[in-house]
N, C-alpha and C. Protein backbone atom coordinates (compact mmCIF):
# COMPACT_ATOMS: atom_id res chain seq x y z
N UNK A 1 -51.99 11.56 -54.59
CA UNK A 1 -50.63 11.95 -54.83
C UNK A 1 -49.73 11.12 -53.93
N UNK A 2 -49.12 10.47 -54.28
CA UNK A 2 -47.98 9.47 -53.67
C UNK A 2 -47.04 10.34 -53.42
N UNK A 3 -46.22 10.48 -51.82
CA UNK A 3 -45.45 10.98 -51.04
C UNK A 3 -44.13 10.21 -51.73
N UNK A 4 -42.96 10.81 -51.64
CA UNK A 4 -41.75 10.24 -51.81
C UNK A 4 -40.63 10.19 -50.28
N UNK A 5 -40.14 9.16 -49.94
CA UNK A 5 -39.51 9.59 -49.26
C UNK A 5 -38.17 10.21 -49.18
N UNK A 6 -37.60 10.92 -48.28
CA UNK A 6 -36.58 11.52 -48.32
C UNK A 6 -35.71 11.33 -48.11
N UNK A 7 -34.52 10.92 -48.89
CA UNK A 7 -33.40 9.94 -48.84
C UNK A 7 -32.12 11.03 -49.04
N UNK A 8 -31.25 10.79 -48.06
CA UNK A 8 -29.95 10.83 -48.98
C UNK A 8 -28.88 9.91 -49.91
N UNK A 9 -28.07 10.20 -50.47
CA UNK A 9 -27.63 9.53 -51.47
C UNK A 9 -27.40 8.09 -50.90
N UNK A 10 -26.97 8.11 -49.83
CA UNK A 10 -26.29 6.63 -48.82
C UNK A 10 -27.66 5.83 -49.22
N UNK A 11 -28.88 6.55 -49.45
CA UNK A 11 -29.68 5.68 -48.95
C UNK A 11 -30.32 5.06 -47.96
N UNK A 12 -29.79 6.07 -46.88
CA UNK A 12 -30.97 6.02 -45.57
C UNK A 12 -31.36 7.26 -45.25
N UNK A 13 -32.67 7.29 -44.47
CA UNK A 13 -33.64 8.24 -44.52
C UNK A 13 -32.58 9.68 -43.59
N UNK A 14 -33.39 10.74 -43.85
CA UNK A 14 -32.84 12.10 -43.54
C UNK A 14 -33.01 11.53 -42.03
N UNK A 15 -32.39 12.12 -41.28
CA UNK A 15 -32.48 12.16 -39.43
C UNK A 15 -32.28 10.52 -38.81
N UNK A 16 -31.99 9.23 -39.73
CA UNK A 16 -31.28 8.38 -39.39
C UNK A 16 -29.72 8.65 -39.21
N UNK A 17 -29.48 7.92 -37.82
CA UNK A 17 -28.15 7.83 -37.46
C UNK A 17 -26.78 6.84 -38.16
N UNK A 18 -26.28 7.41 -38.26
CA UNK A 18 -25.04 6.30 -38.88
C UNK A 18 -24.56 5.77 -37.74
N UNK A 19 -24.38 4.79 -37.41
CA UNK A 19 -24.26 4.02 -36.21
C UNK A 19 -22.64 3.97 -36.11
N UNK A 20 -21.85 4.13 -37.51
CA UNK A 20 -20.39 3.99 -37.27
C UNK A 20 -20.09 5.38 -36.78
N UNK A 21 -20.11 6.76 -37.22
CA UNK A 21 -20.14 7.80 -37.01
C UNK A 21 -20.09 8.19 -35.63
N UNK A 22 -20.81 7.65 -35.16
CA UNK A 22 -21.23 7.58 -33.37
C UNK A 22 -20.25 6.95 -32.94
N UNK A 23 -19.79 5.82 -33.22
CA UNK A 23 -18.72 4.82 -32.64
C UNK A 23 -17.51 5.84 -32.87
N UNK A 24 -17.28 6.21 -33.83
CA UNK A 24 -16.00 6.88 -34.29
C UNK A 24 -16.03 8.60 -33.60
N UNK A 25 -16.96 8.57 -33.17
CA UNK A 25 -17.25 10.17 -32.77
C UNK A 25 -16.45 9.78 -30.76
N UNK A 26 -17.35 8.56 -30.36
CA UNK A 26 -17.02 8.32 -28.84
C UNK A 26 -15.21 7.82 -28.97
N UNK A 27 -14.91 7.26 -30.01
CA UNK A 27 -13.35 6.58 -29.76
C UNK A 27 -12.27 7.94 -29.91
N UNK A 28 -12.95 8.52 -31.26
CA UNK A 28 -12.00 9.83 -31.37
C UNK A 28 -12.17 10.83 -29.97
N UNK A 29 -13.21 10.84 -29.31
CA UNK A 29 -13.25 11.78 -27.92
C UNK A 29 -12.23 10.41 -26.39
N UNK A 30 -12.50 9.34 -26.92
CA UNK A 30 -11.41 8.59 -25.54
C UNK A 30 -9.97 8.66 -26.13
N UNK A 31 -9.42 8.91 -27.52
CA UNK A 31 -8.47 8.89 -28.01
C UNK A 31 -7.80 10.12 -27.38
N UNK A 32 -8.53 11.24 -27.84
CA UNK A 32 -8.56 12.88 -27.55
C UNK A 32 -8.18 13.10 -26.01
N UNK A 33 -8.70 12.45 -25.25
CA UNK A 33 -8.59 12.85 -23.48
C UNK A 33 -7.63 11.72 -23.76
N UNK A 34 -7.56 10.61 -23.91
CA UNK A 34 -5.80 9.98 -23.89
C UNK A 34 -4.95 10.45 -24.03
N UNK A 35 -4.72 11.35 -25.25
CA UNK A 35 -3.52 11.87 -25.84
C UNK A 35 -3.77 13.52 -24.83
N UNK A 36 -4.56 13.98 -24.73
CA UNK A 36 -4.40 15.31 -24.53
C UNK A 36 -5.09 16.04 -23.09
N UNK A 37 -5.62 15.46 -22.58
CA UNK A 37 -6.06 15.69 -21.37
C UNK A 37 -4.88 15.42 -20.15
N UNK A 38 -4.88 16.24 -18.90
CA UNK A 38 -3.76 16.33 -18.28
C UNK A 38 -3.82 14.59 -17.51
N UNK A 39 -3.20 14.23 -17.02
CA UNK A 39 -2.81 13.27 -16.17
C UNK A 39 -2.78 13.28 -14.69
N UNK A 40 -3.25 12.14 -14.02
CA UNK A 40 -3.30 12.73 -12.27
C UNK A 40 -2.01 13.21 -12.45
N UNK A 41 -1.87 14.28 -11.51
CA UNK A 41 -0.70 14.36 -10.94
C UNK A 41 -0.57 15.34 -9.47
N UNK A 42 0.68 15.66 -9.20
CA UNK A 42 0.66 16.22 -7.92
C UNK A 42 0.34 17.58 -8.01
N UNK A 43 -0.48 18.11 -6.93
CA UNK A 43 -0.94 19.23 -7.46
C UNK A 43 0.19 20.83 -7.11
N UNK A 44 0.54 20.51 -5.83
CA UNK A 44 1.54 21.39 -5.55
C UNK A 44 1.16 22.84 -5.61
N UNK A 45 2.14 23.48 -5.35
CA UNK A 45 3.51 23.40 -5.33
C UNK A 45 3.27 23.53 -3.42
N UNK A 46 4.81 22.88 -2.89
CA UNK A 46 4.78 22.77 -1.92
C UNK A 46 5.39 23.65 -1.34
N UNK A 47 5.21 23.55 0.46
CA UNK A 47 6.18 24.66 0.91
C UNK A 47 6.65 23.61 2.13
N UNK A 48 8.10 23.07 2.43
CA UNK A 48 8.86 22.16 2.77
C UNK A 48 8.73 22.62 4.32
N UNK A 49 8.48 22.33 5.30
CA UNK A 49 8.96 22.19 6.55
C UNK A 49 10.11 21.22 7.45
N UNK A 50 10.56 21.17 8.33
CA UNK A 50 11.18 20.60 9.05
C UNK A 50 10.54 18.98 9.19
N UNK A 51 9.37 19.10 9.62
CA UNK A 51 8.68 17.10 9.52
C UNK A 51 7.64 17.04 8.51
N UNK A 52 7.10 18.29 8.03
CA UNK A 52 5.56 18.17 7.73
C UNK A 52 5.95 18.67 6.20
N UNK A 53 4.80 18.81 5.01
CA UNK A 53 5.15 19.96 3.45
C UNK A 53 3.50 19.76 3.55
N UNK A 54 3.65 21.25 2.76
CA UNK A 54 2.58 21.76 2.83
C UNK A 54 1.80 22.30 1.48
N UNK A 55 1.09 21.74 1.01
CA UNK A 55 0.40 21.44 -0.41
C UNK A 55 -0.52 22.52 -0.41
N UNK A 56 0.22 23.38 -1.51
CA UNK A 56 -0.03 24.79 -1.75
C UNK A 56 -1.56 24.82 -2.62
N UNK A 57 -1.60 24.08 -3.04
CA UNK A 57 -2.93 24.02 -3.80
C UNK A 57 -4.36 23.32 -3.03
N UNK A 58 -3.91 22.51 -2.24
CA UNK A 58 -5.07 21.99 -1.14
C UNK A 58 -5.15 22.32 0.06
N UNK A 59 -4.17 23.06 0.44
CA UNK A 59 -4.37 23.35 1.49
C UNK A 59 -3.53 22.10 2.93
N UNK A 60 -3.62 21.10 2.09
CA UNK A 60 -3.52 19.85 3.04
C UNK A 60 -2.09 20.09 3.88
N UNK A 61 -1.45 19.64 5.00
CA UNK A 61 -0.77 19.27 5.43
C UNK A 61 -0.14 18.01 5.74
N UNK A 62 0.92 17.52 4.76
CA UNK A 62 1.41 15.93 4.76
C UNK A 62 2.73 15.97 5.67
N UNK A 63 2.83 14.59 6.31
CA UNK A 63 4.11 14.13 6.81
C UNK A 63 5.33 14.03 5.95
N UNK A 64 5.77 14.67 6.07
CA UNK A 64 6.99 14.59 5.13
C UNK A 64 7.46 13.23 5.17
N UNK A 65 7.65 12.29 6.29
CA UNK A 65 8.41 10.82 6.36
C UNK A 65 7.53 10.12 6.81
N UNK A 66 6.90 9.12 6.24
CA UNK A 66 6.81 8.08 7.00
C UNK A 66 7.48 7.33 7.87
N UNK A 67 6.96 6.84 9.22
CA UNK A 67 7.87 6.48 9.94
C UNK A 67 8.79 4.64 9.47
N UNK A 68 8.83 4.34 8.44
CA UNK A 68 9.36 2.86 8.03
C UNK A 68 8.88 1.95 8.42
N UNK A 69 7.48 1.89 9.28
CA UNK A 69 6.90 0.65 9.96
C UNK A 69 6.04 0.15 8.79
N UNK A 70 5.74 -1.19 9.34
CA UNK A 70 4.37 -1.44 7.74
C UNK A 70 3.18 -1.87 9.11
N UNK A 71 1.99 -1.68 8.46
CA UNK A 71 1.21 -1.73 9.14
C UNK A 71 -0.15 -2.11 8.50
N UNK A 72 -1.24 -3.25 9.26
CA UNK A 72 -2.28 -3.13 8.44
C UNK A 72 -3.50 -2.18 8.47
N UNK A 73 -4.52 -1.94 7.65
CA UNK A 73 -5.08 -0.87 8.03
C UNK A 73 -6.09 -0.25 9.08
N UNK A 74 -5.89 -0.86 10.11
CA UNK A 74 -6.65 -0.85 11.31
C UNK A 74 -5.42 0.23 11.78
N UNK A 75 -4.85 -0.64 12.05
CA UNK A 75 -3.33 0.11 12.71
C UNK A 75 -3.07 1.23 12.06
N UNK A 76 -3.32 1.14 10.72
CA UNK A 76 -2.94 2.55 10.10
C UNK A 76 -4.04 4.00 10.51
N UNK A 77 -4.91 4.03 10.57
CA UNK A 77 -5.61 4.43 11.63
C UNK A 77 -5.28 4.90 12.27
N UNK A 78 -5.68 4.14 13.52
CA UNK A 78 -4.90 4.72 14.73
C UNK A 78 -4.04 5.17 14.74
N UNK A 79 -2.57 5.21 14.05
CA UNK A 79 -1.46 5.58 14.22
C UNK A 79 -1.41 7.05 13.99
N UNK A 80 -2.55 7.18 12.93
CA UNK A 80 -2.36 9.11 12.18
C UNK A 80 -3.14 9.59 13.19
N UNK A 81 -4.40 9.18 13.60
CA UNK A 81 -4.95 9.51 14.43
C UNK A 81 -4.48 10.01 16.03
N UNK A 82 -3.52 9.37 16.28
CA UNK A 82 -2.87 9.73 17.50
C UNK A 82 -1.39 10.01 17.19
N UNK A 83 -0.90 10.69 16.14
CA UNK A 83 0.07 11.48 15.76
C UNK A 83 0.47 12.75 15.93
N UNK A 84 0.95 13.20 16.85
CA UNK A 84 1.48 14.63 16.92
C UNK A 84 2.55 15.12 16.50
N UNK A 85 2.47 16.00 15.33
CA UNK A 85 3.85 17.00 14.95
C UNK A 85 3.77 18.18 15.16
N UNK A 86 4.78 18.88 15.86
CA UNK A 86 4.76 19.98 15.87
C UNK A 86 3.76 21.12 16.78
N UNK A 87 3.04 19.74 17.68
CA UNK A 87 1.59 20.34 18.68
C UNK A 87 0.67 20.10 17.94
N UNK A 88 0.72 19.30 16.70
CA UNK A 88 -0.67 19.50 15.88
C UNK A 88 -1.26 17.71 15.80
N UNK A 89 -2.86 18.10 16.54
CA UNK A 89 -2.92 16.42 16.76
C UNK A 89 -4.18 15.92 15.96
N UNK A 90 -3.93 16.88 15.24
CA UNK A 90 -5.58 16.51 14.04
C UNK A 90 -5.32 15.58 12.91
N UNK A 91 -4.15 14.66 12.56
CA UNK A 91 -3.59 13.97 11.91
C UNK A 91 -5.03 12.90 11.57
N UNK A 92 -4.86 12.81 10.26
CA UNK A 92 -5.46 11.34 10.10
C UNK A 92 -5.00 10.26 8.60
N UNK A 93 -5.60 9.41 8.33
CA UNK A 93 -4.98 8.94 7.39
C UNK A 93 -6.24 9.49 6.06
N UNK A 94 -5.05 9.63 4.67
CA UNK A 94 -6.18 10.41 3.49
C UNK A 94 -6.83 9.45 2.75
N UNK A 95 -8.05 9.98 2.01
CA UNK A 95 -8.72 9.00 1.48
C UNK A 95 -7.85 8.96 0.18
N UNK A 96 -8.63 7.95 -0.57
CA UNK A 96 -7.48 7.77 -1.91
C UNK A 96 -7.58 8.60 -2.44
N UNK A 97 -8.58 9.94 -3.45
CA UNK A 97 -7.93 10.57 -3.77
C UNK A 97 -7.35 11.81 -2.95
N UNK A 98 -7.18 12.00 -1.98
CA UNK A 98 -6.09 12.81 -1.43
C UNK A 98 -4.77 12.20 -1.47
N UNK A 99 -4.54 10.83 -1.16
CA UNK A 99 -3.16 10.01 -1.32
C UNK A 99 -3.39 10.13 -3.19
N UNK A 100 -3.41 9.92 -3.70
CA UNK A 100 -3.49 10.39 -5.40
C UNK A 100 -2.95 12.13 -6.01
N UNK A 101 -3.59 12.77 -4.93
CA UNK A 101 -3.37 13.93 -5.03
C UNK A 101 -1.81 14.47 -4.75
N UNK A 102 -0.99 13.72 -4.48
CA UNK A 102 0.50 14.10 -4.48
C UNK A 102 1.12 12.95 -5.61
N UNK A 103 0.34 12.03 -6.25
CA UNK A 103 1.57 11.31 -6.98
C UNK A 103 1.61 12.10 -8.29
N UNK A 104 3.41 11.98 -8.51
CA UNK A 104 2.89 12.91 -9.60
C UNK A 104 3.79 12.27 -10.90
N UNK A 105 3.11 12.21 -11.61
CA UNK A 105 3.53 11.17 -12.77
C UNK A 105 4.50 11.15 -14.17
N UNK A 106 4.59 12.56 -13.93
CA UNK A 106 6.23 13.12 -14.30
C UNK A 106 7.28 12.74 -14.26
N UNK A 107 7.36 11.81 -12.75
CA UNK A 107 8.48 11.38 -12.29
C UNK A 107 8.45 9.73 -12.32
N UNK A 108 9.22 9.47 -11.95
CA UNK A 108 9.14 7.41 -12.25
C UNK A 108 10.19 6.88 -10.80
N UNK A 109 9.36 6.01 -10.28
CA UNK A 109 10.44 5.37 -9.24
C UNK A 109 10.95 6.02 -8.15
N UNK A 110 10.20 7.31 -7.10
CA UNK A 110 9.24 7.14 -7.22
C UNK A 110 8.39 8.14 -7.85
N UNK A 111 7.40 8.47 -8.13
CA UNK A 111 6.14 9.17 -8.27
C UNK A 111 5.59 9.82 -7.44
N UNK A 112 7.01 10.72 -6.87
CA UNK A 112 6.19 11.41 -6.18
C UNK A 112 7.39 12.88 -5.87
N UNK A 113 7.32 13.80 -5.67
CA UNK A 113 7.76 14.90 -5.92
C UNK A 113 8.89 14.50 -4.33
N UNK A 114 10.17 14.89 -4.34
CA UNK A 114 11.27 14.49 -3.83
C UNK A 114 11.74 14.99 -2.53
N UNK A 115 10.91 16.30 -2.42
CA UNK A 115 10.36 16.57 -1.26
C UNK A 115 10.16 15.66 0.00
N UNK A 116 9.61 14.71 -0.47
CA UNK A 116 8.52 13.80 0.39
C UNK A 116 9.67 12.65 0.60
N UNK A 117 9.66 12.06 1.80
CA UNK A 117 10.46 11.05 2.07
C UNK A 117 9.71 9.61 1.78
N UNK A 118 10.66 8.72 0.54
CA UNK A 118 9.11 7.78 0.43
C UNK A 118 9.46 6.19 0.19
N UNK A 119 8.80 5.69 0.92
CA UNK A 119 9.32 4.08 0.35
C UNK A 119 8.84 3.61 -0.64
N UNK A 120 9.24 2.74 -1.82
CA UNK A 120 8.80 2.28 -2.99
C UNK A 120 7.79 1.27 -2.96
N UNK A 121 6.38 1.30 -2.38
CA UNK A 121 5.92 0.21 -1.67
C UNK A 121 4.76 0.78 -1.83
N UNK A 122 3.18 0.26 -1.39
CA UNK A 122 2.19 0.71 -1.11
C UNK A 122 1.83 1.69 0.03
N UNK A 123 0.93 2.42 0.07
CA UNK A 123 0.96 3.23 1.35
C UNK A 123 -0.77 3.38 1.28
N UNK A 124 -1.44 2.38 2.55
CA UNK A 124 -2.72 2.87 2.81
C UNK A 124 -3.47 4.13 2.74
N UNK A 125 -4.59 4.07 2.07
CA UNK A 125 -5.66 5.07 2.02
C UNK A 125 -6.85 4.98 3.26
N UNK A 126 -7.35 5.75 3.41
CA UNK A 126 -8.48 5.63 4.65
C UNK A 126 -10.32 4.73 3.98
N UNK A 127 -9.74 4.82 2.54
CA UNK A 127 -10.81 4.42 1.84
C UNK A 127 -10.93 2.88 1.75
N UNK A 128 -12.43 2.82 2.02
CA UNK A 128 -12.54 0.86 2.14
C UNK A 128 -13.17 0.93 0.58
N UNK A 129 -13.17 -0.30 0.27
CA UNK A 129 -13.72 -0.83 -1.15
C UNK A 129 -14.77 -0.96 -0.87
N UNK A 130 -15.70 -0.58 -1.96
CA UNK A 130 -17.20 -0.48 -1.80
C UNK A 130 -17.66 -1.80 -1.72
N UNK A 131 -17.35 -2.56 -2.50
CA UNK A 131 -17.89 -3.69 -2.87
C UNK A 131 -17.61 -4.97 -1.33
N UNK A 132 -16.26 -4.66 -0.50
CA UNK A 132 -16.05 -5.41 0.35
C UNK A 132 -15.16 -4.25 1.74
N UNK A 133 -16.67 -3.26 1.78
CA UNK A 133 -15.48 -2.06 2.89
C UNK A 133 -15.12 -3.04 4.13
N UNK A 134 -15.80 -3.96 4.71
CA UNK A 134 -15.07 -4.61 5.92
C UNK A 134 -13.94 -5.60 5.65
N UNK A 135 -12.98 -5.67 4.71
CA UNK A 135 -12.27 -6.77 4.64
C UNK A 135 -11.28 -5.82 3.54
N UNK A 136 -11.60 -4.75 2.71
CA UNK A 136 -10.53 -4.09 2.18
C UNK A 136 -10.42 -2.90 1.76
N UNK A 137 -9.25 -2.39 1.61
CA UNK A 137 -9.09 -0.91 1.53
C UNK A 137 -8.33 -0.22 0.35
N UNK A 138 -8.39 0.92 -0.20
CA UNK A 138 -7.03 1.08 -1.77
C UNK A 138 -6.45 1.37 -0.99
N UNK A 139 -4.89 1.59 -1.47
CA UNK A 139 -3.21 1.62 -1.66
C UNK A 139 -2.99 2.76 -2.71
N UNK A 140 -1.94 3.25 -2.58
CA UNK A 140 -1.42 3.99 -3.46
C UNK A 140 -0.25 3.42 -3.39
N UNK A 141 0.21 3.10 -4.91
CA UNK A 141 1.91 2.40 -4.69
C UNK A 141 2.86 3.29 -5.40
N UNK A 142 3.47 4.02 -4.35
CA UNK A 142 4.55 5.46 -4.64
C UNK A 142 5.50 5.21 -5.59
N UNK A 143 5.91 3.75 -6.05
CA UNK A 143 7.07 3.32 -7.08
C UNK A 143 6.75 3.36 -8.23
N UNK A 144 5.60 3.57 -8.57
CA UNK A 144 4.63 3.42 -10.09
C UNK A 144 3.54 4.00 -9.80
N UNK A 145 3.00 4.43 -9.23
CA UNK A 145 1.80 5.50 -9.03
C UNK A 145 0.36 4.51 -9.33
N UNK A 146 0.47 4.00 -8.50
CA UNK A 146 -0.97 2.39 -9.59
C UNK A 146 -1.26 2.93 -7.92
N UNK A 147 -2.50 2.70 -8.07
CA UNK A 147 -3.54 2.51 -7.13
C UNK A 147 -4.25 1.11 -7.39
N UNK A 148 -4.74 0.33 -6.27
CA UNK A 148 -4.96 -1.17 -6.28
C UNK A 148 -6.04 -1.05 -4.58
N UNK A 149 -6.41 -2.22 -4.76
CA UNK A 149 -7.32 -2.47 -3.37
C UNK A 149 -6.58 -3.71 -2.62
N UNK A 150 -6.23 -3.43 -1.40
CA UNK A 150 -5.74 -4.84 -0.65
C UNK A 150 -6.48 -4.97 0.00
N UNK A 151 -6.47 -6.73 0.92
CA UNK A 151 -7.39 -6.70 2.14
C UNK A 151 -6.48 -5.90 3.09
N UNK A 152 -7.19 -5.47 4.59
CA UNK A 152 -7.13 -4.99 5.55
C UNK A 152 -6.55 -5.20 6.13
N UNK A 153 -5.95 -6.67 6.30
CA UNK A 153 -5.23 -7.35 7.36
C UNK A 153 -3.67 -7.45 6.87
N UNK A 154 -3.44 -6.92 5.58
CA UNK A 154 -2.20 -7.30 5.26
C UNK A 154 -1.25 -5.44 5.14
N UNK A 155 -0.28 -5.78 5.50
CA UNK A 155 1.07 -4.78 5.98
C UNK A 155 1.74 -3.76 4.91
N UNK A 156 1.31 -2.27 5.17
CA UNK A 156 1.71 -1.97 3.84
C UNK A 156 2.11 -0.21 5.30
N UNK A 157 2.70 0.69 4.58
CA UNK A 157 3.56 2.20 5.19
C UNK A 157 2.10 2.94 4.97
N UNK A 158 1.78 4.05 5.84
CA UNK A 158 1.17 4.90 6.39
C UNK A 158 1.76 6.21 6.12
N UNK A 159 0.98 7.29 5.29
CA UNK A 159 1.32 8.73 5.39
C UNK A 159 0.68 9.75 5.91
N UNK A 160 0.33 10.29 6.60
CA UNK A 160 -0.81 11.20 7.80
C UNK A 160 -0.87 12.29 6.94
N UNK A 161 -1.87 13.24 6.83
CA UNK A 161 -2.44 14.29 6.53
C UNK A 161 -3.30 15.00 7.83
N UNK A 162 -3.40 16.46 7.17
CA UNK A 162 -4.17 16.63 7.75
C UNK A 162 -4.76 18.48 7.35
N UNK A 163 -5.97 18.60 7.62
CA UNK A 163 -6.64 19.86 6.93
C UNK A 163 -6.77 19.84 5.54
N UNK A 164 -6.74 21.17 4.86
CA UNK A 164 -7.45 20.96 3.38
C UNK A 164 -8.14 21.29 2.72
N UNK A 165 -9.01 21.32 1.75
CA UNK A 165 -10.26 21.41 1.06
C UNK A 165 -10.92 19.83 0.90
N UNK A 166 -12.07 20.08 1.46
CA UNK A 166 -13.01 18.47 1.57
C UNK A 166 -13.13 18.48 0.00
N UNK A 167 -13.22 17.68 -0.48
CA UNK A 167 -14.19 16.98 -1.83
C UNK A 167 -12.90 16.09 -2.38
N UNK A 168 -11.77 16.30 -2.15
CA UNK A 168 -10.73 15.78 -3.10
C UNK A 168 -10.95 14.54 -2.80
């Protein structure tokens, strides 16, 4: 008795994959989180102090102003690190996504909730680049919200944090 095989009409076998189907299944799901999935943004809501605001959702404590110096990221460092506001000397500089974690993309020019005193410029992260951590570090650039990697040695504004929830 000769077996038949089991076809559907297309003409390929039952439990073969349509290879476009798949393609169109992954583009319609990157289309889907394009159009409809939320966007970084700032997480908030804040509660404003005199030098410092205080990021109601992380817990974190940010400098309200940067002090206008530019600095490279060695210096940037040290500087949060030995920062005192208010008696509080646990300052340090945030990794990128904690500096990510206040831009908020709602807004344009800058990107960042108005609260915050901010220059339109890059502002060091504590994070080195994997690929070259001794020679560079990301940026967060507060005028357009782009995150980028510079080298180390070159001059960009400093924002201190400090406390929080770890993982961000």
């Amino acid at each position: 008795m000769e077996r038949k095989q089991n076809r559907l009409d297309s003409g390929r076998r039952v439990g073969q994959r349509r290879s476009g189907s798949c393609r169109m299944g992954v583009i319609s799901a990157v289309l889907f989180c394009t159009l409809a999935c939320p966007s970084a943004h700032a997480i908030g809501p804040y509660t404003i102090g005199g030098r410092t605001i205080i990021d109601q959702g992380t817990g974190q404590e940010w400098q309200k102003s940067d002090d206008g110096r530019l600095r490279n990221w060695q210096d940037g460092l040290a500087y949060c690190e030995a920062l005192s506001i208010d008696s509080k000397t646990d300052w340090r500089l945030p990794n990128i996504r904690e500096l990510k974690s206040i831009v908020d993309v709602s807004r344009y020019y800058p990107v960042i909730d108005p609260a915050f005193s901010c220059q339109l410029s890059p502002y060091w992260s504590a994070s080195s680049v994997a690929n070259y951590p001794s020679t560079s570090a990301w940026v967060v650039h507060f005028g357009v919200g782009d995150d980028n990697w510079y080298d180390k040695s070159s001059s960009y504004y400093v924002r201190c944090v400090r406390g929080g929830l770890s993982g961000l």
